[in-house]
C-alpha atoms as a PDB file:
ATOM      1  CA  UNK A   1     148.425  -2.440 -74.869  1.00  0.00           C
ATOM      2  CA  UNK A   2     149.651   0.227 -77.293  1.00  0.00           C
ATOM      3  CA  UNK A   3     146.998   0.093 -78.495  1.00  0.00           C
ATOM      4  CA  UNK A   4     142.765  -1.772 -78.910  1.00  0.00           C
ATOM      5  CA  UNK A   5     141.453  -2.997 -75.623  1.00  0.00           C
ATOM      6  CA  UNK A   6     142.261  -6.099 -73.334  1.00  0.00           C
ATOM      7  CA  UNK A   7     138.663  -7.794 -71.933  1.00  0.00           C
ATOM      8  CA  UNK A   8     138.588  -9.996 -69.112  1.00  0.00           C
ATOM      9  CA  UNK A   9     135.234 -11.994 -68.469  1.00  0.00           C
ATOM     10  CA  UNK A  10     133.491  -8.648 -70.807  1.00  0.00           C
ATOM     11  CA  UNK A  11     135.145  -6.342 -68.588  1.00  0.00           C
ATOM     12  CA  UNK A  12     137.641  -3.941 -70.294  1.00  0.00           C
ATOM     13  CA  UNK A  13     140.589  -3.802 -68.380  1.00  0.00           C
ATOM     14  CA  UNK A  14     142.856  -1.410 -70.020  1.00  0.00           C
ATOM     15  CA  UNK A  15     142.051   1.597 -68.377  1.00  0.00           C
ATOM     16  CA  UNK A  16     142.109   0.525 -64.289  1.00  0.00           C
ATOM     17  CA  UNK A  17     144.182   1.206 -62.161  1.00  0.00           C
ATOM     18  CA  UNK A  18     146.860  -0.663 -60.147  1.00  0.00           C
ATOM     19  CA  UNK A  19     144.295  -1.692 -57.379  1.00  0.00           C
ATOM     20  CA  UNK A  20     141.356  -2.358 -60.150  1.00  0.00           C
ATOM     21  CA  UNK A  21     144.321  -4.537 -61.848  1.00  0.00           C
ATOM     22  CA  UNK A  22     145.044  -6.701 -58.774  1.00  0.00           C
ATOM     23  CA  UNK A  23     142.019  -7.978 -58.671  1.00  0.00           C
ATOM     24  CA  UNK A  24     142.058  -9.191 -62.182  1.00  0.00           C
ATOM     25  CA  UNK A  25     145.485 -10.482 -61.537  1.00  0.00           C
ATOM     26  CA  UNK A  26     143.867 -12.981 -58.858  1.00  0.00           C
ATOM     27  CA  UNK A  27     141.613 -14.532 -61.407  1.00  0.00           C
ATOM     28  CA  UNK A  28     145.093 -15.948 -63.318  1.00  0.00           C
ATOM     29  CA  UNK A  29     147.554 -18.638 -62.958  1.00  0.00           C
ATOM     30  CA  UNK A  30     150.778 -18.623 -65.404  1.00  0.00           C
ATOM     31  CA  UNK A  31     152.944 -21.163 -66.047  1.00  0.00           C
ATOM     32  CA  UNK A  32     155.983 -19.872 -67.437  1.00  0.00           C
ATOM     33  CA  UNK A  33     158.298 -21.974 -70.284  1.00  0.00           C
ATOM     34  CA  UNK A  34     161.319 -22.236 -68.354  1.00  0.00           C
ATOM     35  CA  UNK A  35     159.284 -22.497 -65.204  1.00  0.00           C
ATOM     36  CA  UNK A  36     160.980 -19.915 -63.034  1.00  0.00           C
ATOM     37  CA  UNK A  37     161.473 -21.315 -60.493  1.00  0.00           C
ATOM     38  CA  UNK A  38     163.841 -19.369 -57.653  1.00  0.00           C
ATOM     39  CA  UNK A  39     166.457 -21.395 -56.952  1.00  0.00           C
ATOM     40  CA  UNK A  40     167.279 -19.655 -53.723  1.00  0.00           C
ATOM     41  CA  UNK A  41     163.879 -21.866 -52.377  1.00  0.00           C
ATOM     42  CA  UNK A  42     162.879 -25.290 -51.724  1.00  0.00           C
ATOM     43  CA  UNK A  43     160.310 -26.752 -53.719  1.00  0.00           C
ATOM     44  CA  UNK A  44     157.406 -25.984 -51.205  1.00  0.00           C
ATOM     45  CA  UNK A  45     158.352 -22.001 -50.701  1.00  0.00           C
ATOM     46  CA  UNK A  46     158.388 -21.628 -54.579  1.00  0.00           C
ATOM     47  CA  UNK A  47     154.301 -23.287 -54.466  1.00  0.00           C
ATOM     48  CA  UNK A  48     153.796 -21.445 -51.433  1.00  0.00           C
ATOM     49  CA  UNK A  49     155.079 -17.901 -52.641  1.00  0.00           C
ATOM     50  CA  UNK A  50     151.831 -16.086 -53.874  1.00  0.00           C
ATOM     51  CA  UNK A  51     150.314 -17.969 -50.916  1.00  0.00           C
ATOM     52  CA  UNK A  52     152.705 -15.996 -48.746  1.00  0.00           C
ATOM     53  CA  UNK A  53     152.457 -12.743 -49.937  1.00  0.00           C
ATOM     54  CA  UNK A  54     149.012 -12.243 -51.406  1.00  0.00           C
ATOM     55  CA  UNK A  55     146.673 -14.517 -48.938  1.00  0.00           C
ATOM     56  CA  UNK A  56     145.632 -14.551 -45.204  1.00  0.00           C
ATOM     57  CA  UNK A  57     146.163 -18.170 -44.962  1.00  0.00           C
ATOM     58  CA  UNK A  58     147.982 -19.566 -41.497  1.00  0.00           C
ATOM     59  CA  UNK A  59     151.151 -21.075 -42.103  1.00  0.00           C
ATOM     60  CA  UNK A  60     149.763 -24.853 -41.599  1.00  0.00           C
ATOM     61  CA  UNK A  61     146.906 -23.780 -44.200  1.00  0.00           C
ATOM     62  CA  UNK A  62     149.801 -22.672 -46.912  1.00  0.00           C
ATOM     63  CA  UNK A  63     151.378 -25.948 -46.173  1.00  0.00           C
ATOM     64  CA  UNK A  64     148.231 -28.156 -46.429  1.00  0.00           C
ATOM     65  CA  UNK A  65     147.567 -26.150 -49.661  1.00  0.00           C
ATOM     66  CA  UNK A  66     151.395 -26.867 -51.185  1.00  0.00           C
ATOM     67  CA  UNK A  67     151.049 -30.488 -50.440  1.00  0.00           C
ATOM     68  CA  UNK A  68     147.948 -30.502 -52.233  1.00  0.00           C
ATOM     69  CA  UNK A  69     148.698 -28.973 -55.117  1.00  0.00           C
ATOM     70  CA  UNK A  70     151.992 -30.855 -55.804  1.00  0.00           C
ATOM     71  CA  UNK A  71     149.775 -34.391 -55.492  1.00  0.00           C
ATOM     72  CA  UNK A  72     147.402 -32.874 -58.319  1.00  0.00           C
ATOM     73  CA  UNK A  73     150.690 -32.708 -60.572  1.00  0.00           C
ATOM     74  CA  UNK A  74     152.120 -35.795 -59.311  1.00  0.00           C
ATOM     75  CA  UNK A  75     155.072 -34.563 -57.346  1.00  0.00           C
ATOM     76  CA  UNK A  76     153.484 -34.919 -53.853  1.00  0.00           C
ATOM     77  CA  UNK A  77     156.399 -35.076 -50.943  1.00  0.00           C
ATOM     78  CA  UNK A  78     159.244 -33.314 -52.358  1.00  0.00           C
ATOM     79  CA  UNK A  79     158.307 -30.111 -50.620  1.00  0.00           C
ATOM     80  CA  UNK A  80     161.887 -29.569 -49.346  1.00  0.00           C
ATOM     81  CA  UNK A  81     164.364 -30.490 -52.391  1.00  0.00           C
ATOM     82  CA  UNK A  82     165.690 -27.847 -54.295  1.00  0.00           C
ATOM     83  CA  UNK A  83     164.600 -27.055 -57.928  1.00  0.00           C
ATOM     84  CA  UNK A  84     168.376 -27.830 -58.752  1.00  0.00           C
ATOM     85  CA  UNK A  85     167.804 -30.849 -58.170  1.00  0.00           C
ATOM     86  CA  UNK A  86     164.710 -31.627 -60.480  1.00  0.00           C
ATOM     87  CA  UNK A  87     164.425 -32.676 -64.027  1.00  0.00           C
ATOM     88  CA  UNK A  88     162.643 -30.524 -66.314  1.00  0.00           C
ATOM     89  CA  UNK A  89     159.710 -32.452 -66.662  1.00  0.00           C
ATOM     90  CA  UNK A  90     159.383 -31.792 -62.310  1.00  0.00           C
ATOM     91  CA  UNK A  91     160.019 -28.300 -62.871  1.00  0.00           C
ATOM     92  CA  UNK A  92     157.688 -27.677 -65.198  1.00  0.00           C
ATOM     93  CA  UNK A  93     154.844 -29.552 -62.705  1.00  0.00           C
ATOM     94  CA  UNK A  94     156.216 -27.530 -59.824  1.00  0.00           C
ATOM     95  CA  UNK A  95     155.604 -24.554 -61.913  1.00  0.00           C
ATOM     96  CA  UNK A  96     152.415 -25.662 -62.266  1.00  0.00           C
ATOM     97  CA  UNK A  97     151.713 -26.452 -58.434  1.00  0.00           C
ATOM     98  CA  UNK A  98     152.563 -22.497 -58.024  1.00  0.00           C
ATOM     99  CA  UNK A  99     150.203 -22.012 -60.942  1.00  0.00           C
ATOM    100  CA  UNK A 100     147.329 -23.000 -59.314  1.00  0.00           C
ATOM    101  CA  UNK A 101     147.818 -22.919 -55.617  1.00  0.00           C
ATOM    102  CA  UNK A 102     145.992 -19.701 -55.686  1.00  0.00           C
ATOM    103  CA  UNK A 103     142.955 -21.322 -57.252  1.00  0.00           C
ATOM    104  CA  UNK A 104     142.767 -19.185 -60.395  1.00  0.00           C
ATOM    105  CA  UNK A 105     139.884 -19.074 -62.804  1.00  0.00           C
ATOM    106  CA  UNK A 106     142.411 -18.818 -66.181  1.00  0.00           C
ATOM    107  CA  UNK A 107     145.956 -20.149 -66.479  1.00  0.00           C
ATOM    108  CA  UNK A 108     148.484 -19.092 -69.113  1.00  0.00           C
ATOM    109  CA  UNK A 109     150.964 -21.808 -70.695  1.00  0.00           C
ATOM    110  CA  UNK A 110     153.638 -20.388 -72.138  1.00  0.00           C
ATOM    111  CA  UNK A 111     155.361 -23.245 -74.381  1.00  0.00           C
ATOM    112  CA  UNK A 112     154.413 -25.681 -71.830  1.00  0.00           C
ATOM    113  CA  UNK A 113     156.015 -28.559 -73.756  1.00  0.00           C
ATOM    114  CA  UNK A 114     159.313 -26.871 -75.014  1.00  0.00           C
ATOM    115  CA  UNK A 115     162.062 -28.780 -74.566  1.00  0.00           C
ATOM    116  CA  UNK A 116     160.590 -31.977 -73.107  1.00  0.00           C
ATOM    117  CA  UNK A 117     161.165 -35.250 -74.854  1.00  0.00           C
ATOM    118  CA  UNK A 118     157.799 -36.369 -76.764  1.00  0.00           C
ATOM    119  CA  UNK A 119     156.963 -38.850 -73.511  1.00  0.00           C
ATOM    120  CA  UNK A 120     157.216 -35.962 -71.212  1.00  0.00           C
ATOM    121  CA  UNK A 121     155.773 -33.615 -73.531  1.00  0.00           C
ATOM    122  CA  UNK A 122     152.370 -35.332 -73.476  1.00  0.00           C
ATOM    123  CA  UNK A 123     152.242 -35.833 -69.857  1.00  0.00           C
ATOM    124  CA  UNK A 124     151.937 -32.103 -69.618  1.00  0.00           C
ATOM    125  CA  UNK A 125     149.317 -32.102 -72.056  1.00  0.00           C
ATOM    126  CA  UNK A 126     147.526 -34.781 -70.152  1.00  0.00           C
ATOM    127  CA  UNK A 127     147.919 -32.701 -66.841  1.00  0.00           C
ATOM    128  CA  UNK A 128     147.017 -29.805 -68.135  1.00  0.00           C
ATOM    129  CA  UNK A 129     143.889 -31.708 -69.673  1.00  0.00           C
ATOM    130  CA  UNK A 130     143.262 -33.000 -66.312  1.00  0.00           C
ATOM    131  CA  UNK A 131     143.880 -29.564 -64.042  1.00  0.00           C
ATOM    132  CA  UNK A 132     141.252 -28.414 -66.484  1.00  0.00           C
ATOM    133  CA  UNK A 133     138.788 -30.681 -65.983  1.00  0.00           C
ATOM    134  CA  UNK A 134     139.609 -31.442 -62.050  1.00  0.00           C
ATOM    135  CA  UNK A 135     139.361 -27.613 -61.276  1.00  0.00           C
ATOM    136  CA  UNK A 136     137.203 -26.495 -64.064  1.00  0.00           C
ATOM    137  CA  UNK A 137     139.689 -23.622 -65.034  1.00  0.00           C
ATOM    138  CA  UNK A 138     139.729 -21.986 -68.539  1.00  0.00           C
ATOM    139  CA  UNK A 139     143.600 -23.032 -70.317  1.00  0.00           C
ATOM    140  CA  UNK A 140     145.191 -20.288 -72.273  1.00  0.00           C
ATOM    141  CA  UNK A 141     148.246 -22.452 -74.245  1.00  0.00           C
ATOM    142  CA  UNK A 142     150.729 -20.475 -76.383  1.00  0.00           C
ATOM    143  CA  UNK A 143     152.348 -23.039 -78.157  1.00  0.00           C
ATOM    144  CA  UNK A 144     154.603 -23.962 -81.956  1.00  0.00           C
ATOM    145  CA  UNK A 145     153.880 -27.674 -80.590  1.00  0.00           C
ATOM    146  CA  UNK A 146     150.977 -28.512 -83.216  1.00  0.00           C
ATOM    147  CA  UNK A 147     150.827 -32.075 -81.399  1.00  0.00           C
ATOM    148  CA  UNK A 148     149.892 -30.060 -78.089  1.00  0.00           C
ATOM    149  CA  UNK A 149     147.443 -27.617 -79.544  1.00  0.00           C
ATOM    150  CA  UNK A 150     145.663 -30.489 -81.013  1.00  0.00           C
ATOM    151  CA  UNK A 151     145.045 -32.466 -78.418  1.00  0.00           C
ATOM    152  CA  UNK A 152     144.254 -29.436 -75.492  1.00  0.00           C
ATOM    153  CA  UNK A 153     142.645 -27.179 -76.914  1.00  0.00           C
ATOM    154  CA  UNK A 154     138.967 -26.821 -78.096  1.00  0.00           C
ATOM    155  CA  UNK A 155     139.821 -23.515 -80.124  1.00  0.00           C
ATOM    156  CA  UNK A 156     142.996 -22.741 -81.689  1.00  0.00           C
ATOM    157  CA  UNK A 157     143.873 -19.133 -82.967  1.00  0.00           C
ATOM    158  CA  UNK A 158     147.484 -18.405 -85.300  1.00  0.00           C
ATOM    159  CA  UNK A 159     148.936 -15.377 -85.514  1.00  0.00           C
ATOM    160  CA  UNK A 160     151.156 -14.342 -88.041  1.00  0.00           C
ATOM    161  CA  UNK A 161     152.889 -11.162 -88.282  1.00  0.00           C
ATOM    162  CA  UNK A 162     150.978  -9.530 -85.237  1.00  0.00           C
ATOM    163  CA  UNK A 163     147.418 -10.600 -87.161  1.00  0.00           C
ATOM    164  CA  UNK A 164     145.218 -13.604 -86.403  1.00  0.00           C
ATOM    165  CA  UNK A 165     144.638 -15.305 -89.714  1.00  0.00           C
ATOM    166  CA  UNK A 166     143.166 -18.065 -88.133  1.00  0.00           C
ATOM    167  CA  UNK A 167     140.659 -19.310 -85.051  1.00  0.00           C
ATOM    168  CA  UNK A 168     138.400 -22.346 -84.920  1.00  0.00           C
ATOM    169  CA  UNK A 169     137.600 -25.471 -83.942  1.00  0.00           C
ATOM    170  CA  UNK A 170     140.716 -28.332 -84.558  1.00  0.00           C
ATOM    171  CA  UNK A 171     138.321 -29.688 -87.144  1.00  0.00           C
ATOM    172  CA  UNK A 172     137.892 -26.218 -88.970  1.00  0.00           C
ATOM    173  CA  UNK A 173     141.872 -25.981 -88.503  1.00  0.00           C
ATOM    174  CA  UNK A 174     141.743 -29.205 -90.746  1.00  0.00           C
ATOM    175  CA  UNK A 175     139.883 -28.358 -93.180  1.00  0.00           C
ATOM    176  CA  UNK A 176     141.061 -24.428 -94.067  1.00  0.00           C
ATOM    177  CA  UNK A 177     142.284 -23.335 -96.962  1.00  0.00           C
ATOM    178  CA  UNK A 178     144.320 -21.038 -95.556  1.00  0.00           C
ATOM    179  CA  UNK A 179     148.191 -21.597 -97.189  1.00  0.00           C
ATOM    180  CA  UNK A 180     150.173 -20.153 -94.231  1.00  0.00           C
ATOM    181  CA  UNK A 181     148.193 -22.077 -91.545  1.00  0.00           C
ATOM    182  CA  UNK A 182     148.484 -25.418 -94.213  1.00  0.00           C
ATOM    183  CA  UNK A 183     152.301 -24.982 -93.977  1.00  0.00           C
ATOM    184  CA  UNK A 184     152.504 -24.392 -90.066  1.00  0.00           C
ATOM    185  CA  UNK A 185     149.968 -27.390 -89.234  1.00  0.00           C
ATOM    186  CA  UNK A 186     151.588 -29.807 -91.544  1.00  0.00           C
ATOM    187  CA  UNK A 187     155.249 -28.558 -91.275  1.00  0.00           C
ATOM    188  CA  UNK A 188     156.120 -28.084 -94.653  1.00  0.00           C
ATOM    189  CA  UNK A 189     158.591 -24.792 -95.955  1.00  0.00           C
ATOM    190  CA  UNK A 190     157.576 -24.039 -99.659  1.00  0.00           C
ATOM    191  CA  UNK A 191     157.983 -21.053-101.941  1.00  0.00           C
ATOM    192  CA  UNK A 192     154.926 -18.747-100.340  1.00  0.00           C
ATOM    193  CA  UNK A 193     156.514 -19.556 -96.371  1.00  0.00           C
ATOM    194  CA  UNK A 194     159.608 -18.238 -97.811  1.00  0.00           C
ATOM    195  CA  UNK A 195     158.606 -15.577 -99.889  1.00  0.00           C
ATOM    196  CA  UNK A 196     157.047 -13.980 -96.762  1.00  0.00           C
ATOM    197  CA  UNK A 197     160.225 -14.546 -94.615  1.00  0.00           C
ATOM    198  CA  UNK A 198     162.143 -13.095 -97.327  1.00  0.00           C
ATOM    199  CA  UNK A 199     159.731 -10.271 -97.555  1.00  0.00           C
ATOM    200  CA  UNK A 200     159.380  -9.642 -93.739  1.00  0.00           C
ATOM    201  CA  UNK A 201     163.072  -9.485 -93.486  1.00  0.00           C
ATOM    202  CA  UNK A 202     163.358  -6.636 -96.304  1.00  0.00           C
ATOM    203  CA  UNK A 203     161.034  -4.425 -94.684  1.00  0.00           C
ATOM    204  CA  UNK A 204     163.209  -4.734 -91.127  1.00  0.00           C
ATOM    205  CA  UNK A 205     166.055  -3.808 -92.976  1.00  0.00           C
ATOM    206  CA  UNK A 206     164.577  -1.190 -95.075  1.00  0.00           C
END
């Protein structure tokens, strides 16, 4: 970071080294918002990547470890098709197949529900909900989706203007006083939300 200190299970990280790093790497899973997916690769090879280039698995034991990953998301036996041909919905389980194939302790969401329909949306949540539970992993969600944070997560956190202003419980996110976190959590643009924006954008330009 540019600056403060990045812990990971107590340990600080930010001074180690690239080989110190790598094993911190292996503890994490990350599903990215737009998936990222190669399309270059069948279905199975974009699982089966870290697999291939981190592990010493046999190639049968990669193969027995993609099909089991896409039947914990749902999308067992499409090993071979092509992410072009996938909705996003599939993509974004895919994505999470590759997430976890490498068994991590902690996996990253980055807008996991952005720009799914609401039905789609909370099937993610439920998966995720489920890949928690089923694997006992520790869910890291960056999300605008207040539906989403509500209903997977057991602490939420809101940063505004690089600053945390909030963390708690979802029943201490009800009850704050808090008017910027009020606004966000019940959607609502008033004088205060755009005093701020108004003031944030002076200070860029100045």
């Amino acid at each position: 970071p540019d600056r403060g200190s990045v812990f990971v299970d107590e340990e600080d990280i930010t001074g180690l080294n690239e080989h110190q790093l790598f094993r911190i790497r292996k503890k994490f899973g990350f599903l990215f918002q737009g998936s990222a997916l190669f399309d270059s690769l069948t279905v199975g090879e974009n699982v089966g990547l870290g697999l291939k280039e981190r592990s010493t698995f046999l190639p049968e034991e990669i193969q027995n470890i993609i099909h089991e990953k896409l039947s914990m998301v749902g999308m067992a036996g499409i090993e071979d098709i092509m992410p072009a041909e996938l909705s996003g919905g599939m993509k974004k389980r895919v994505g999470l197949a590759r997430a976890i194939a490498m068994e991590p302790e902690i996996v990253l969401y980055d807008e996991p529900t952005t720009g799914l329909d609401p039905i789609m949306a909370d099937s993610i949540n439920e998966l995720m909900l489920f890949l928690k539970h089923e694997l006992q992993i520790t869910s890291v969600v960056v999300t605008h989706d207040i539906t989403s944070a509500r209903k997977v997560g057991d602490r939420i956190a809101m940063l505004h203007n690089g600053e945390i202003i909030f963390s708690g419980t979802i029943s201490e996110l009800d009850l704050t006083d808090d008017s910027i976190v009020r606004q966000f959590i019940e959607g609502r643009s008033e004088n205060s939300m755009k005093l701020l924006i108004k003031k944030n954008i002076s200070e860029k330009e100045g």
